[in-house]
Structure formats: C-alpha cells, structure tokens
N, C-alpha and C. Protein backbone atom coordinates (compact mmCIF):
# COMPACT_ATOMS: atom_id res chain seq x y z
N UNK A 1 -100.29 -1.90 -55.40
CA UNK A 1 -101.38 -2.53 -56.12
C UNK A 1 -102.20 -3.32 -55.11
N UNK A 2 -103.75 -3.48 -55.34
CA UNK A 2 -104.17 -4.08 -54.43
C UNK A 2 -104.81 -4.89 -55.39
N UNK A 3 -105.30 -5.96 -55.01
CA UNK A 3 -106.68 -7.32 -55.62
C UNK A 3 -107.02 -7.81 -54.49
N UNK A 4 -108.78 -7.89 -54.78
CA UNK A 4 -109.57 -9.10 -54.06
C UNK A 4 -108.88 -9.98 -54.58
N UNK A 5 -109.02 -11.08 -52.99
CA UNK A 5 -109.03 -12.97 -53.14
C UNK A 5 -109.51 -12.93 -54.15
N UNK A 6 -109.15 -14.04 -54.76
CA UNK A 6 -109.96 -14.74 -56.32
C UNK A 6 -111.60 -15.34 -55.44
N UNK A 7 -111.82 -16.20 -56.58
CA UNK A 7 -113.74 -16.54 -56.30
C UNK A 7 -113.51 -17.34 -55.23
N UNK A 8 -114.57 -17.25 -54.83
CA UNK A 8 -114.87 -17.99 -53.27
C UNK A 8 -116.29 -18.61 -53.43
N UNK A 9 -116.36 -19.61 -52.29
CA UNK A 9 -117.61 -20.58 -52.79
C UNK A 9 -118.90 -19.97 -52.70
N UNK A 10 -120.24 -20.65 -53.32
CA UNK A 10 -121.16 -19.85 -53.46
C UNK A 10 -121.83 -19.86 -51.61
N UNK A 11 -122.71 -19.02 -51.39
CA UNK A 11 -123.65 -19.12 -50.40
C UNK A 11 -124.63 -20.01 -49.89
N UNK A 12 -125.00 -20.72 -51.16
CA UNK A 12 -125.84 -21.77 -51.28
C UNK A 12 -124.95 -22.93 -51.02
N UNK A 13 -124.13 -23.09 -51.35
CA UNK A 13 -123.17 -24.19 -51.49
C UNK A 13 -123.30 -24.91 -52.65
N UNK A 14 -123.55 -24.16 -54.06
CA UNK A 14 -123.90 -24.91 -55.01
C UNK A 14 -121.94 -24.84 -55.81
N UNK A 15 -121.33 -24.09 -55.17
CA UNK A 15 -119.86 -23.99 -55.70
C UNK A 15 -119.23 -23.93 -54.62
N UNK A 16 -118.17 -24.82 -53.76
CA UNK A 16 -117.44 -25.46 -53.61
C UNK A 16 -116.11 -24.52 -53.27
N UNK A 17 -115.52 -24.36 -51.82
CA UNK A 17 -114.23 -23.66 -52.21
C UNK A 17 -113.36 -24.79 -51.86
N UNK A 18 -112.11 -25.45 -52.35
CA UNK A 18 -111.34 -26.49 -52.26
C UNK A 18 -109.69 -26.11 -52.13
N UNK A 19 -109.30 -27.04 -51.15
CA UNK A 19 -107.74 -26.86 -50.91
C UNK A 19 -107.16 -27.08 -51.90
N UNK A 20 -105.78 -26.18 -52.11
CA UNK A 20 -104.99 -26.94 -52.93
C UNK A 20 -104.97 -28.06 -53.40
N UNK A 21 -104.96 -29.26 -52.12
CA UNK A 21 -104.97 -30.69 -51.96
C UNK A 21 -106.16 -31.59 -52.68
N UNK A 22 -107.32 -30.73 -53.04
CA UNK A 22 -108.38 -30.91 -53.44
C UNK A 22 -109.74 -31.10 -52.67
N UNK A 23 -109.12 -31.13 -51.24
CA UNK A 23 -110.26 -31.51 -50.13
C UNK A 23 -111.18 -30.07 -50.25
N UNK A 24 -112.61 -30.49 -49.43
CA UNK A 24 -113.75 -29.12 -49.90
C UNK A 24 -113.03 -28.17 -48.57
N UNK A 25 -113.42 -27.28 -48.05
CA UNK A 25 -113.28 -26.23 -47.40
C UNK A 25 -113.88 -24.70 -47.60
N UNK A 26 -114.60 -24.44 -46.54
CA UNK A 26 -115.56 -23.06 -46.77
C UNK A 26 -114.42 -21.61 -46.90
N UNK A 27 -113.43 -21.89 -46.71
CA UNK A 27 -112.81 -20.98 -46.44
C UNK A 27 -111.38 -20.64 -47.41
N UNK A 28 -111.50 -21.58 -48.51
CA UNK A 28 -110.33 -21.62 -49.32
C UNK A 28 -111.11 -20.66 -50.96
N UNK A 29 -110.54 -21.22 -51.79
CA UNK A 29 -110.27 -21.08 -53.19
C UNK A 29 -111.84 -21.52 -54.00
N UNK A 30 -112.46 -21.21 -54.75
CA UNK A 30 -113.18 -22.40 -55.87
C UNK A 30 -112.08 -22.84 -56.95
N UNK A 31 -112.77 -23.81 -57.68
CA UNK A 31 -111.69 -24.27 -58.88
C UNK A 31 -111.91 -22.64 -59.73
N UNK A 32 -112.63 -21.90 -59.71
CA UNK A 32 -112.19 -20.72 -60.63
C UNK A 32 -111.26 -19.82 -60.04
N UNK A 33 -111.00 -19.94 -58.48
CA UNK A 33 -110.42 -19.06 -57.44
C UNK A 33 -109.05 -19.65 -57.93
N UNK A 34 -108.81 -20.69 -57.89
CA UNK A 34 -107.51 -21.60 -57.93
C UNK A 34 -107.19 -20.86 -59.58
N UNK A 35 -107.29 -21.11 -60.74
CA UNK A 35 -107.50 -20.94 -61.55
C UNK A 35 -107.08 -19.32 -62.05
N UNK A 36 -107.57 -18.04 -61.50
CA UNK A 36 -107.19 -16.98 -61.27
C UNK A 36 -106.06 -17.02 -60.54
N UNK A 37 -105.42 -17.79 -59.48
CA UNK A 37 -104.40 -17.02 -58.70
C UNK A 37 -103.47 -17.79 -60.01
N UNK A 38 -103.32 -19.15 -60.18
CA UNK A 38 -102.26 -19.20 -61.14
C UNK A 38 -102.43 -18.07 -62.35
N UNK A 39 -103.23 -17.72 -63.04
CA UNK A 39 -103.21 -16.73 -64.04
C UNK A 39 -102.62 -15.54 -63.50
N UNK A 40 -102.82 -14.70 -61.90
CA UNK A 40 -102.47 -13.86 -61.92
C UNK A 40 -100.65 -13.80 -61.78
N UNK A 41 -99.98 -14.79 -61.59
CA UNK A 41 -98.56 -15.65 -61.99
C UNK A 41 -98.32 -13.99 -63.18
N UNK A 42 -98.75 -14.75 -64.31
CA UNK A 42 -98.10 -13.90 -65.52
C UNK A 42 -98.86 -12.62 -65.56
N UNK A 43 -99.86 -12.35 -64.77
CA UNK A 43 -100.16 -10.87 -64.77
C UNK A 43 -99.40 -10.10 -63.99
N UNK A 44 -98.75 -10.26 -62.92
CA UNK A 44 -97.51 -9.67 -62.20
C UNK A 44 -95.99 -10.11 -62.59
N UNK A 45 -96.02 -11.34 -63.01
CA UNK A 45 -94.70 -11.37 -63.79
C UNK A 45 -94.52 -12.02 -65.01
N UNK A 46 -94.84 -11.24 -66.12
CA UNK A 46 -94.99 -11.91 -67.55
C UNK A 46 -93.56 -12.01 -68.04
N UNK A 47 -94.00 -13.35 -68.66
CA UNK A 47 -92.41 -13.61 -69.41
C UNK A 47 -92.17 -12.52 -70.21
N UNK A 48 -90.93 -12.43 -70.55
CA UNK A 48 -89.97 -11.48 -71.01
C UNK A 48 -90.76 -10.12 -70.85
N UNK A 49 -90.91 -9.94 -69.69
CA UNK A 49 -91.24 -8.43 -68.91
C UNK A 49 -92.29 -7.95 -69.66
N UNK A 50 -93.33 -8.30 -70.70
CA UNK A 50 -94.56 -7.63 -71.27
C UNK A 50 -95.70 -8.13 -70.61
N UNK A 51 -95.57 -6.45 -69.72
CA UNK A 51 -97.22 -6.54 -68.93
C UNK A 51 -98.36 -5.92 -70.41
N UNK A 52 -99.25 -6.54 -70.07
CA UNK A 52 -100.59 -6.13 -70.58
C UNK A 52 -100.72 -4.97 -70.42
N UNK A 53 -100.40 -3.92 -69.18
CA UNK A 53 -100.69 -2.62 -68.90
C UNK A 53 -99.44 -1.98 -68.46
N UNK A 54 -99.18 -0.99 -68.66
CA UNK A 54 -97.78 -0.40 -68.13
C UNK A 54 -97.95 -0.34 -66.56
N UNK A 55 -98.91 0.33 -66.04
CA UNK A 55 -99.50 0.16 -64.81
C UNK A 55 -99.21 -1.00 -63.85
N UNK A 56 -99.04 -2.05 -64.37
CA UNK A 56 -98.87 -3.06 -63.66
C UNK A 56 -97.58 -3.62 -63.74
N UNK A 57 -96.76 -3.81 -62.66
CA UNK A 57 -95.58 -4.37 -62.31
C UNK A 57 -95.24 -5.81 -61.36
N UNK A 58 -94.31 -6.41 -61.27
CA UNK A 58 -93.33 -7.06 -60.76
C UNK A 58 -93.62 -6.80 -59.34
N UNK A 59 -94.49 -7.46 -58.42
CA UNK A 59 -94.29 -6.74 -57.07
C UNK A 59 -93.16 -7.33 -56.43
N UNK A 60 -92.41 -6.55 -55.44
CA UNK A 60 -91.34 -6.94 -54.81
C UNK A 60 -91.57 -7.27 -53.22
N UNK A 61 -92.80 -7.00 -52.76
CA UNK A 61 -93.36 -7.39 -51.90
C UNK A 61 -94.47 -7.47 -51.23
N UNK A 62 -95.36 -8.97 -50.92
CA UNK A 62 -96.86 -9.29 -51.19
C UNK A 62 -97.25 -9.36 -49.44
N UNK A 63 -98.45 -8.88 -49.12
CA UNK A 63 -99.10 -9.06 -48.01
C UNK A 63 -100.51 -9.72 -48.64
N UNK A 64 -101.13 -10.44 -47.50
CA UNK A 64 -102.60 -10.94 -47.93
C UNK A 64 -103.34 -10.82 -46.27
N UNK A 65 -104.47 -10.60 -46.44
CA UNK A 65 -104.97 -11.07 -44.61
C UNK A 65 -104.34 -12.02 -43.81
N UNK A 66 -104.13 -12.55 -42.97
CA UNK A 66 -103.52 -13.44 -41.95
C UNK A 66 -105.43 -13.97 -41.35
N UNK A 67 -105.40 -15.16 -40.94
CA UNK A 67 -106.13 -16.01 -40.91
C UNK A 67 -106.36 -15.36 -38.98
N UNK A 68 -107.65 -15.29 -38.50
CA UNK A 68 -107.66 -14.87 -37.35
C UNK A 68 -109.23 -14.93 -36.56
N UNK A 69 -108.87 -15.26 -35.63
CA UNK A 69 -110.84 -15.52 -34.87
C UNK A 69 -111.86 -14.69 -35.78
N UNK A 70 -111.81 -13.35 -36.20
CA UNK A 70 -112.96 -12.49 -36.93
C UNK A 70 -113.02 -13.14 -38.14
N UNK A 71 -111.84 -13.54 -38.92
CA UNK A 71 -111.40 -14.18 -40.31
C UNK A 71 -111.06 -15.08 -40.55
N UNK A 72 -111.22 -16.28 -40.64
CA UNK A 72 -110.65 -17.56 -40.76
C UNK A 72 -110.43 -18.26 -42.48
N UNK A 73 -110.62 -17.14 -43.75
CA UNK A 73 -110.50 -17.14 -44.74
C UNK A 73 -109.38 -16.99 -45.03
N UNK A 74 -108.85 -18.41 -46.08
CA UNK A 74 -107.65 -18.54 -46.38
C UNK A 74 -107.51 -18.31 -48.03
N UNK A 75 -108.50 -17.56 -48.32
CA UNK A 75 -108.32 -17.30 -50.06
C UNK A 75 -107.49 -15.65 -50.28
N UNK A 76 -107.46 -14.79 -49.76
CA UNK A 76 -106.76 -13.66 -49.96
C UNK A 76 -105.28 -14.11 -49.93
N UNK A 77 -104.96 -14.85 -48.75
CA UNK A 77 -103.35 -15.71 -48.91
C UNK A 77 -102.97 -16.41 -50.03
N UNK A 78 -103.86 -17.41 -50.75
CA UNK A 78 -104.17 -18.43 -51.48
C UNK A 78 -103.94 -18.07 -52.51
N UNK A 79 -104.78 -16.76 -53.19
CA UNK A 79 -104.86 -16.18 -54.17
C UNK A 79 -103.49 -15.50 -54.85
N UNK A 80 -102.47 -15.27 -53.81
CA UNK A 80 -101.41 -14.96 -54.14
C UNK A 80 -99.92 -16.30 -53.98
N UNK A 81 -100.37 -16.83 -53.28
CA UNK A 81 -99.29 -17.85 -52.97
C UNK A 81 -98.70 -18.65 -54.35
N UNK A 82 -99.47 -19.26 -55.20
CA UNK A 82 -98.71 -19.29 -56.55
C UNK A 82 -97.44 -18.38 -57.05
N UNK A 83 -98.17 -17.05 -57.06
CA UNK A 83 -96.97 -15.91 -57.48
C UNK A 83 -95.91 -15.80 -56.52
N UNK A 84 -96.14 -15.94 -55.07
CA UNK A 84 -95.13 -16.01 -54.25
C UNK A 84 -94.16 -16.97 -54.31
N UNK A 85 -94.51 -17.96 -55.27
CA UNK A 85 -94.09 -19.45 -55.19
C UNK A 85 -92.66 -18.91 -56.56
N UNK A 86 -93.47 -18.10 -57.16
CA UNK A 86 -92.59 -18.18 -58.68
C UNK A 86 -91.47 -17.29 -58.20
N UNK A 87 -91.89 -16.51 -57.22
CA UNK A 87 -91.11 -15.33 -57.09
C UNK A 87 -90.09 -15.55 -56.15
N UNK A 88 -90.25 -16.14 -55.07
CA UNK A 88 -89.98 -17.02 -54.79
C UNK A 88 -89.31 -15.78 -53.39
N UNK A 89 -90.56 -15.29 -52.65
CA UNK A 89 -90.83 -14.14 -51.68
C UNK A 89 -91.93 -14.43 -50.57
N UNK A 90 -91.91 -14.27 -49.61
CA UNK A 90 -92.79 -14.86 -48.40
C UNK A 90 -93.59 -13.70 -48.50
N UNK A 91 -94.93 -14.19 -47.98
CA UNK A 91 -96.28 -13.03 -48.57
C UNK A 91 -96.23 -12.84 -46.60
N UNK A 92 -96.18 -11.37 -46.65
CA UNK A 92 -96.60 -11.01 -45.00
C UNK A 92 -97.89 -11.18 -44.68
N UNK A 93 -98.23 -11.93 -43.71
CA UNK A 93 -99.79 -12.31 -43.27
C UNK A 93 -99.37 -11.56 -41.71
N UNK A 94 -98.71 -11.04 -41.33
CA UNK A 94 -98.36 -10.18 -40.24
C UNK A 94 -99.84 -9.61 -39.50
N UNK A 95 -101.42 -8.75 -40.27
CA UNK A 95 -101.87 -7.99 -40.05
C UNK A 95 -103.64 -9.00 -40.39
N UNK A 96 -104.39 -9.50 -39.77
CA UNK A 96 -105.70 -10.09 -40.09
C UNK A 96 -106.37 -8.69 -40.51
N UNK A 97 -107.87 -9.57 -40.89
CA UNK A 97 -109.06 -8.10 -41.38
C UNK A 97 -109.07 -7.11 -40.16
N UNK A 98 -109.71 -6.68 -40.42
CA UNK A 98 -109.91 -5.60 -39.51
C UNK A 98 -108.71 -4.52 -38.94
N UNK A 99 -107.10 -5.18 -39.60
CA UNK A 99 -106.01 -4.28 -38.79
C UNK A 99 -105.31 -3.54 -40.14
N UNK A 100 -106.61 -2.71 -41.19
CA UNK A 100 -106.19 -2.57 -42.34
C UNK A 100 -105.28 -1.36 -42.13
N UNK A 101 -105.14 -0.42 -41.05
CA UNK A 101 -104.58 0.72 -40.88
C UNK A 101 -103.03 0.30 -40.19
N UNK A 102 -102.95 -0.90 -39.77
CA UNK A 102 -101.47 -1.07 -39.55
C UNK A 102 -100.94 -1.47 -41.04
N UNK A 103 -101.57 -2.80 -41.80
CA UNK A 103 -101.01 -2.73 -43.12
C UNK A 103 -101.37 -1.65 -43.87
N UNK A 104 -101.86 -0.79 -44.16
CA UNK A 104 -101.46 0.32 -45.24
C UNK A 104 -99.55 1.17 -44.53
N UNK A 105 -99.72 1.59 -43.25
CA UNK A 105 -98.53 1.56 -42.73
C UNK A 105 -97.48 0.70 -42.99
N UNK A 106 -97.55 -0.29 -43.15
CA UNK A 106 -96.64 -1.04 -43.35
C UNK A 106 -96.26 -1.11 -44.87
N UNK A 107 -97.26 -1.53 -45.47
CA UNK A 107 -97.13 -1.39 -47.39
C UNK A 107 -96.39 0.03 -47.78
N UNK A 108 -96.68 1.26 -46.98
CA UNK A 108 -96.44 2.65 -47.34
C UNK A 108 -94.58 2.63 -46.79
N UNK A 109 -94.19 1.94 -46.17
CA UNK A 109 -92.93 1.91 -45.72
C UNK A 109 -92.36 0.92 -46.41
N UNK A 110 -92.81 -0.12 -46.91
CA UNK A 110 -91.92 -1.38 -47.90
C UNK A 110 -91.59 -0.49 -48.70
N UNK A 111 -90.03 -1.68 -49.06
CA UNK A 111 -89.40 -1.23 -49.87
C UNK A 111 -89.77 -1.68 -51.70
N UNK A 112 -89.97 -0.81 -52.50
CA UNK A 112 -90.38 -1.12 -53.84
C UNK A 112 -91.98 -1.45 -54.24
N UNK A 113 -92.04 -2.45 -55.16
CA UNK A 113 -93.74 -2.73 -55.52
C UNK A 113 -94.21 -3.37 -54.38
N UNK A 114 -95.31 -2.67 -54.14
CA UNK A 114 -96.25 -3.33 -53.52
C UNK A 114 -97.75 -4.35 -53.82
N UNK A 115 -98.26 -5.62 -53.49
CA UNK A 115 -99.19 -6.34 -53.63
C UNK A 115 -100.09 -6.79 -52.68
N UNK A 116 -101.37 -6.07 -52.21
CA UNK A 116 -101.70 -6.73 -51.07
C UNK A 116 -103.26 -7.39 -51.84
N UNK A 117 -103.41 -8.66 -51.35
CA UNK A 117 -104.73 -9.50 -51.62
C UNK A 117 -105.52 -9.12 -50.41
N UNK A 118 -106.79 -8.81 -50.61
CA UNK A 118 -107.54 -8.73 -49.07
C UNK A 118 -108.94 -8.85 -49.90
N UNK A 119 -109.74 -8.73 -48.46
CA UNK A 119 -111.35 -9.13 -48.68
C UNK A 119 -111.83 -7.52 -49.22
N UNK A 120 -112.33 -8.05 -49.95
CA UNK A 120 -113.46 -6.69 -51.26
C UNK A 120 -113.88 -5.58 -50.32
N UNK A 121 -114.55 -5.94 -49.43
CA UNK A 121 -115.31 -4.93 -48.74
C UNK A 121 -114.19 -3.70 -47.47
N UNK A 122 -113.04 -4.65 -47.30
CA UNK A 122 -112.43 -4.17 -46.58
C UNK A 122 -111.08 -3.07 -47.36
N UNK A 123 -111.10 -3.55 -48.90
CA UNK A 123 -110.25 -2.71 -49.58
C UNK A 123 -110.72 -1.52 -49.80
N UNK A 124 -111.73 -1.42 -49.35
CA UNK A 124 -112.56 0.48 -50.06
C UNK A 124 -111.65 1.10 -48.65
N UNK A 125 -111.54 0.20 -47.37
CA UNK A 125 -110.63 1.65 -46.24
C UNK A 125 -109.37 1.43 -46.72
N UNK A 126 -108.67 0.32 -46.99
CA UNK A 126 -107.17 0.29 -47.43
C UNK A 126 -107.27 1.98 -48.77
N UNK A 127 -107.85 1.37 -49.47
CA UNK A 127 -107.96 2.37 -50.61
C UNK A 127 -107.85 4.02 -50.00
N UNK A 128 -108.88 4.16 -49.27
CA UNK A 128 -109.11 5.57 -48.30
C UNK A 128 -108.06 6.04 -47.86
N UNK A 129 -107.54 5.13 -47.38
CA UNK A 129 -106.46 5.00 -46.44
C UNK A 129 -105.05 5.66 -46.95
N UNK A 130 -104.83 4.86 -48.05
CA UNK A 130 -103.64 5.09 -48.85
C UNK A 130 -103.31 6.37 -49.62
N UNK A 131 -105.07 6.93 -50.22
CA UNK A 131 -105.14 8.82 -50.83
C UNK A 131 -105.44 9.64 -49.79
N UNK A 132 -106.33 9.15 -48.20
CA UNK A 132 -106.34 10.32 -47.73
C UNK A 132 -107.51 10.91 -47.66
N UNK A 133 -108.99 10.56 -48.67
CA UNK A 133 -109.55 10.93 -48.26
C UNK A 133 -111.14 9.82 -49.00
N UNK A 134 -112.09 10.37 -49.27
CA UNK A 134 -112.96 9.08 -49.60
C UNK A 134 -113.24 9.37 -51.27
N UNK A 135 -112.71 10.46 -51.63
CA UNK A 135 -113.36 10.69 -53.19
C UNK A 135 -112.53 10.47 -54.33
N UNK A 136 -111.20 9.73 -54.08
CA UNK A 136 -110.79 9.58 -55.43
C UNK A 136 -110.84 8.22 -55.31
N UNK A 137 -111.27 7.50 -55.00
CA UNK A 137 -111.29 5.69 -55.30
C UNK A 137 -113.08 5.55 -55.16
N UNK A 138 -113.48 4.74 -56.11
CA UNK A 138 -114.59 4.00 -56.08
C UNK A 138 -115.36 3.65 -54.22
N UNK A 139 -116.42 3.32 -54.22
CA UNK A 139 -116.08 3.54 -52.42
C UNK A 139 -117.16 2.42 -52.28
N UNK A 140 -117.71 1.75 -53.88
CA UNK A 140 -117.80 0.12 -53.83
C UNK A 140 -116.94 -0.73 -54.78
N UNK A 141 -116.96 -2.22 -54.38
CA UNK A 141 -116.52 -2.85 -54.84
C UNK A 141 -118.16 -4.16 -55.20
N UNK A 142 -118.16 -4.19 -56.40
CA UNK A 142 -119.30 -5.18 -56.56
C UNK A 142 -118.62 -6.22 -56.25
N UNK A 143 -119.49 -7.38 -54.97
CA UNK A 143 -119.67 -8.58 -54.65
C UNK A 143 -119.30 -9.43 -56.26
N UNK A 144 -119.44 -9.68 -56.86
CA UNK A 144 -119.22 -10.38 -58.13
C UNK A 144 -118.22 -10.37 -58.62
N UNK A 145 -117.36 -9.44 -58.55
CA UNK A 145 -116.24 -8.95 -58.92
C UNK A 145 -114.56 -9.22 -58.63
N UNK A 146 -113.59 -10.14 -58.98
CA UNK A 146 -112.68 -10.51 -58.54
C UNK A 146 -111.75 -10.33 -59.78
N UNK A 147 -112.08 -9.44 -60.86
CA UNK A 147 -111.12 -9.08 -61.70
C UNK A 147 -110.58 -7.63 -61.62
N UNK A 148 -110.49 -7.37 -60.91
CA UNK A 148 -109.92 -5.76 -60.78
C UNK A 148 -108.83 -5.61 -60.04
N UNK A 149 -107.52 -4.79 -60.66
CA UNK A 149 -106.56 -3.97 -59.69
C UNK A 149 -106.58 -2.70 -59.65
N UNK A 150 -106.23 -2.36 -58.56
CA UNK A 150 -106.34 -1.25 -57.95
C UNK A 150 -105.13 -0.49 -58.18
N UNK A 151 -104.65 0.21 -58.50
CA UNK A 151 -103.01 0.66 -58.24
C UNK A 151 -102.98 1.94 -57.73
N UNK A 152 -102.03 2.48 -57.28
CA UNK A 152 -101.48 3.37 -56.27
C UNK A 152 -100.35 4.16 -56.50
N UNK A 153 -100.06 5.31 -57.33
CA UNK A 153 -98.62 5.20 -57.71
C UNK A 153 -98.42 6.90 -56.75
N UNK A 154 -97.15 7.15 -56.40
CA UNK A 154 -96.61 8.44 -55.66
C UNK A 154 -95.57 8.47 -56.32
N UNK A 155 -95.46 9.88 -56.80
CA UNK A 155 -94.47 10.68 -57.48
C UNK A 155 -93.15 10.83 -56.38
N UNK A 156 -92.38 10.37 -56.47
CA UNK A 156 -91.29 10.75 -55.61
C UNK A 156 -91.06 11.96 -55.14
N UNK A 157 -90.79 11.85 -53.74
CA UNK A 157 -90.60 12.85 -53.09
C UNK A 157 -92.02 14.09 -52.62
N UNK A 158 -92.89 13.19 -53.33
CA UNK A 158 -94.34 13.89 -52.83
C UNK A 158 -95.08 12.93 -52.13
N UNK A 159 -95.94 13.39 -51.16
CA UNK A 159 -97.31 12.41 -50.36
C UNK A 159 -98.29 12.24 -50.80
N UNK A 160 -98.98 12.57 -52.02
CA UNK A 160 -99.89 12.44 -52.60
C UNK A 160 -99.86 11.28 -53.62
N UNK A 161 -101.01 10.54 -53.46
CA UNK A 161 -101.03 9.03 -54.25
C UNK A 161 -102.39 9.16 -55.68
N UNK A 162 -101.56 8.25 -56.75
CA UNK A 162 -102.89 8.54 -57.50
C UNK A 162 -103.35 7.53 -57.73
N UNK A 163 -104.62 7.40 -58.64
CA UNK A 163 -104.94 5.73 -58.42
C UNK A 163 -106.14 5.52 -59.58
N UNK A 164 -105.90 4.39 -59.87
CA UNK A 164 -106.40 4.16 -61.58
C UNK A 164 -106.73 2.30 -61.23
N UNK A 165 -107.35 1.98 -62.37
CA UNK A 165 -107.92 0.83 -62.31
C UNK A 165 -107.28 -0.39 -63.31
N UNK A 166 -106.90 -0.96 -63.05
CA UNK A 166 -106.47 -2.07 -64.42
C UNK A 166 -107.77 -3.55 -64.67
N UNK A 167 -108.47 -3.45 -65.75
CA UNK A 167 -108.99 -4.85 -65.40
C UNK A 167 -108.10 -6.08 -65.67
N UNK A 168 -107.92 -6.95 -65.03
CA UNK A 168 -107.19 -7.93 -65.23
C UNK A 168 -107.58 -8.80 -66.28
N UNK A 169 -108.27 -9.36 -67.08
CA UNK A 169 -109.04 -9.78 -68.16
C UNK A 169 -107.92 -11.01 -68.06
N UNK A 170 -108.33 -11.89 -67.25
CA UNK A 170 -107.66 -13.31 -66.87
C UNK A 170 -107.93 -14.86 -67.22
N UNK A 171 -109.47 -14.72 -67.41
CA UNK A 171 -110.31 -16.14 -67.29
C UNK A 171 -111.94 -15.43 -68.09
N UNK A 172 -112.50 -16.50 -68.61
CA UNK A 172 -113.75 -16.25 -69.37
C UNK A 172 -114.71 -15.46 -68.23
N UNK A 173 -115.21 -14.71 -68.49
CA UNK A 173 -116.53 -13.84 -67.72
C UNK A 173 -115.88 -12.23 -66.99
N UNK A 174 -114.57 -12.45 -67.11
CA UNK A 174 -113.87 -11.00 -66.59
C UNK A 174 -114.44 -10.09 -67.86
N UNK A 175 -114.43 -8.57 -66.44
CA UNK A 175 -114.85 -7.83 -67.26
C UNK A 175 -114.60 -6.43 -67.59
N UNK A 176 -113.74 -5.46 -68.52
CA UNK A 176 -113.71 -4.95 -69.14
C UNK A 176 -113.88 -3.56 -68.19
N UNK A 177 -114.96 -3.63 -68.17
CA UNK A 177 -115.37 -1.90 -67.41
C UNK A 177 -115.18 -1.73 -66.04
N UNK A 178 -114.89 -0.35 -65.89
CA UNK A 178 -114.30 -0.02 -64.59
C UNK A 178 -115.33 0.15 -63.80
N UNK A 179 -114.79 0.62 -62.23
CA UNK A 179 -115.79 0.53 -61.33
C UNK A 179 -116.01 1.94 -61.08
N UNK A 180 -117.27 2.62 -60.55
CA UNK A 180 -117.79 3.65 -60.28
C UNK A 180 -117.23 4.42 -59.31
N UNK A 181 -116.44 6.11 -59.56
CA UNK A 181 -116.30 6.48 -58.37
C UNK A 181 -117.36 7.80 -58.00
C-alpha cells in the first residue's frame, strides 16, 4: 500500500506546517496533516479488525522518505509515525526521495503488508516501478490530494502486481472519486 504525507503548509504561508510539539516548521505536518495521520491509526488498524475496505490491511511493515540534503521534509515520516506508535514497529527511513528504486526493492522483499508514505509526485515511479510498466496506475497524482491509497496486491507465486485505489474518506473535504488512469 502506498499514501502521500498528509497536508502540508500552504505556499503562501497562509497555513502553517507545525511540530508535534506545536512549534511552526516548513517542513512538518499542518493541524489537518496531524489530524489525518492520527485518523489513518484506525484506517490500517481498526478495532476489532473491521476495515472499511477489504483491500486495506494491518501493515506489518512501514517505510516513509528519510530526511536528506534534496529533502528535508519531515511529513511523509510524520504522517505515519502515530500508526507506528500503536503498532508499535520502527518505520524504515533507510532510502530519501529520489532513491525510490532501492525502496520499491526493498518493500518487494519485506516480509508481509507493506506501507510506504512518500511525496505525491514521486509515487507515480514507485507505482511504475512496482507493475512494470506506465499504464496500469494513474501517472498523476493531483497536488490537492492527500486522501488516496494506492494498493498493490501479487497473487502468490506469480510477478505480476495489480493495483486498485481505496479512498480513505478520513476528515471533512476527502474525496470519494478515483484518480484518472
């Protein structure tokens, strides 16, 4: 499964991305960013095991970007660290942007569910990456957009991956319709 970071501050600076701690920071969470990662808590692990979608599971192990000179954005980590907290599983930051072809390698060799948080624009090659070629995944991701999962499922014992959309419908303004492939 993949998800964009939750919301991130505006451009203008009229919204605010803030630490945990509450201090401002360009490079963290907004209070709606914060807000989504706790919600996504019970979208990967809902009490008494009822997901919203069958599609969506329990991941057993989370990667997010790693913080690095090209990237110094700490909301793809952020965004998941709540759930890591419940789960109570260290999220691999092993791989920054740009080294999306070592983590798909790496996610494709973990053992069980997979969860990786990364930046929007950089999930269309993870996505590529993972089927193989550019036409069965969407090949944008709208800028606006921080309610969508991605999922990935392989039939055992075959190399071929398929891949479907879940909207997460988490917080007021999520939305419903899928993305274009």
């Amino acid at each position: 499964m993949v998800i964009r970071h939750a919301e991130k501050p505006s451009e203008d600076g009229s919204v605010l991305g803030i630490s945990e701690s509450g201090g401002q920071n360009p490079e963290e969470l907004t209070a709606k960013g914060w807000q989504r990662a706790g919600a996504l808590v019970r979208l990967f692990a809902p009490l008494e095991g009822r997901f919203s979608d069958p599609r969506i599971a329990t991941p057993d192990v989370l990667f997010a970007s790693a913080v690095a000179p090209q990237s110094k954005s700490l909301r793809p980590w952020h965004t998941i660290l709540p759930l890591s907290r419940l789960l109570n599983k260290t999220i691999d930051l092993r791989h920054p942007k740009g080294d999306e072809i070592a983590l798909v390698t790496a996610a494709i060799a973990a053992e069980g569910v997979v969860l990786i948080a990364w930046e929007h624009k950089a999930i269309l090659g993870i996505a590529n990456q993972i089927v193989g070629n550019t036409t069965t995944c969407p090949q944008e991701w709208p800028g606006e957009r921080f309610d969508m999962v991605w999922i990935f499922d392989r039939s055992p014992g075959l190399d071929q991956w398929s891949f479907s959309q879940v909207p997460q419908m988490l917080l007021s303004g999520d939305q419903s319709d899928l993305f274009l492939q």
